[in-house]
C-alpha atoms as a PDB file:
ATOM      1  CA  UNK A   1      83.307 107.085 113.806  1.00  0.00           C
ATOM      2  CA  UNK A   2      82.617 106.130 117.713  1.00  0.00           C
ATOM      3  CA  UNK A   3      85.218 107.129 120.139  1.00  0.00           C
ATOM      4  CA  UNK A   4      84.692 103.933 121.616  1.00  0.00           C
ATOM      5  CA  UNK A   5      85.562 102.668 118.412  1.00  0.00           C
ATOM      6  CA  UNK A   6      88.710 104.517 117.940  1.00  0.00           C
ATOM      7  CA  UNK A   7      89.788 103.717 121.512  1.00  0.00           C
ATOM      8  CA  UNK A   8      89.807 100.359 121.298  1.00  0.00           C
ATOM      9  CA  UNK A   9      91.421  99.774 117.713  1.00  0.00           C
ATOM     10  CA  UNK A  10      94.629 102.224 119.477  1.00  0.00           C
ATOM     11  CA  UNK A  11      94.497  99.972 121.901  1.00  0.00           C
ATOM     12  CA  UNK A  12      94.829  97.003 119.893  1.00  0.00           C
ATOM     13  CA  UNK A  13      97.227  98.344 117.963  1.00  0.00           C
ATOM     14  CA  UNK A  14      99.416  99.069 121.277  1.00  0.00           C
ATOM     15  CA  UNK A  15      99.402  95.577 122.047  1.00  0.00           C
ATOM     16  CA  UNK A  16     100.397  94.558 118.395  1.00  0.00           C
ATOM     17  CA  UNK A  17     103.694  97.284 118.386  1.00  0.00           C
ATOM     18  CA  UNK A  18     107.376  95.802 118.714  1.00  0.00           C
ATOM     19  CA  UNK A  19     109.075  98.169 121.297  1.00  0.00           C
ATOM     20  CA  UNK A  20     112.165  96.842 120.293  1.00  0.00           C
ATOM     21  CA  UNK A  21     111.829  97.316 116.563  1.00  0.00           C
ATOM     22  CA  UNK A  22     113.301  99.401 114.757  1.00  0.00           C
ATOM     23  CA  UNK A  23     111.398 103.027 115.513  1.00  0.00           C
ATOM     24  CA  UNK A  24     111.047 104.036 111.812  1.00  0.00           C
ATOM     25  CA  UNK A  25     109.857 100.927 110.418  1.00  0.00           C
ATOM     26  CA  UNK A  26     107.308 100.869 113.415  1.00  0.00           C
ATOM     27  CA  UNK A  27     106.499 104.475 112.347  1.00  0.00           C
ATOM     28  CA  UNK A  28     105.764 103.076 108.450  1.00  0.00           C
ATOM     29  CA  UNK A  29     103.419 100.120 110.398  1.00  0.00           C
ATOM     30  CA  UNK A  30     101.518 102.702 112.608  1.00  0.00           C
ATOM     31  CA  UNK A  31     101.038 104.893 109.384  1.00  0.00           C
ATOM     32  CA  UNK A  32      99.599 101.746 106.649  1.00  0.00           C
ATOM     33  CA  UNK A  33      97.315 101.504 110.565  1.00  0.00           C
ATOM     34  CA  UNK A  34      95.896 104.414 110.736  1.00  0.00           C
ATOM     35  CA  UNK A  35      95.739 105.014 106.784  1.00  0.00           C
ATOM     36  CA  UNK A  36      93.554 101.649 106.385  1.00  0.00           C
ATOM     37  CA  UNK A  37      91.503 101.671 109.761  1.00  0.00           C
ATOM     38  CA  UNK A  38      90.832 105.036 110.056  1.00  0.00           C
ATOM     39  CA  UNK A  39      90.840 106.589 106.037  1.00  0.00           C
ATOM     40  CA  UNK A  40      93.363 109.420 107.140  1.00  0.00           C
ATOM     41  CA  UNK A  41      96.471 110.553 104.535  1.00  0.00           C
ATOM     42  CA  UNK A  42      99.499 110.902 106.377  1.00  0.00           C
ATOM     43  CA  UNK A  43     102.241 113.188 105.419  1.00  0.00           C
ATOM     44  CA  UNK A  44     105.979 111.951 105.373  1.00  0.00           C
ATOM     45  CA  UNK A  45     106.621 114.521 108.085  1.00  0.00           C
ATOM     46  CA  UNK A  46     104.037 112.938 110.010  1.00  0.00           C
ATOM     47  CA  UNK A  47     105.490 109.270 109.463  1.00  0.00           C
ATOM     48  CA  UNK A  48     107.991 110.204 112.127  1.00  0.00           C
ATOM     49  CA  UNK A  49     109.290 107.863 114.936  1.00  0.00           C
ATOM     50  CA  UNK A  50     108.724 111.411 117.193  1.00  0.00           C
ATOM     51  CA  UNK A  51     105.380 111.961 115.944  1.00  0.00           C
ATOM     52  CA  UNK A  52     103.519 108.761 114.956  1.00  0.00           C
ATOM     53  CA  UNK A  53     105.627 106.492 117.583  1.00  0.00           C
ATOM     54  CA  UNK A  54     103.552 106.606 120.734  1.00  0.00           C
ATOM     55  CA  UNK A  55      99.698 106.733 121.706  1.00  0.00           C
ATOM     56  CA  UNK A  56      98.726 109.944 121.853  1.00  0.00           C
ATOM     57  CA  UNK A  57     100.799 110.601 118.555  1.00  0.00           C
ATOM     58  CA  UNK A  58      98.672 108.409 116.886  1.00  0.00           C
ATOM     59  CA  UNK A  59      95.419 109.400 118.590  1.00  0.00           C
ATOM     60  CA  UNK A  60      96.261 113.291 117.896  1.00  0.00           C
ATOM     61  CA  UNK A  61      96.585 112.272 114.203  1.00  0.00           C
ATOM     62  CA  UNK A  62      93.763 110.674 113.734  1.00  0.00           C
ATOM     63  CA  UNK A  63      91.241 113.148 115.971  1.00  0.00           C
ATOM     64  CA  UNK A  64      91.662 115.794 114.102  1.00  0.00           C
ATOM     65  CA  UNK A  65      90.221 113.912 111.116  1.00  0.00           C
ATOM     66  CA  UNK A  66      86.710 113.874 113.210  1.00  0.00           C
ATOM     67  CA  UNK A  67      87.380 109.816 113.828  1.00  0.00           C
ATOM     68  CA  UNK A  68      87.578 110.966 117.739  1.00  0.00           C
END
């Protein structure tokens, strides 16, 4: 997958997140995000306001994966 790719579906995504929501149900939305653009499995632990609720919590879970 091209960096350039993954860069700008984050970015997208940014735009798309409530900051007001509530943090785990954004944490659920970033997860069924990154599970159907990017083909990773998530772990509960990693559906996490404190892991999967900012940028570079999302980006670290999907580089590692080899989408980055």
């Amino acid at each position: 997958m091209r960096p350039d790719f993954v860069e700008a579906a984050l970015e997208d995504y940014a735009r798309l997140r409530d900051p007001a929501g509530d943090p785990e149900l954004e944490a659920v939305k970033a997860a069924i995000f990154l599970e159907d653009v990017f083909g990773v499995t998530l772990t509960d632990a990693q559906i996490a306001p404190d892991v999967i609720g900012s940028d570079a919590g999302m980006r670290s879970l999907v580089t590692p994966h080899g989408a980055a």
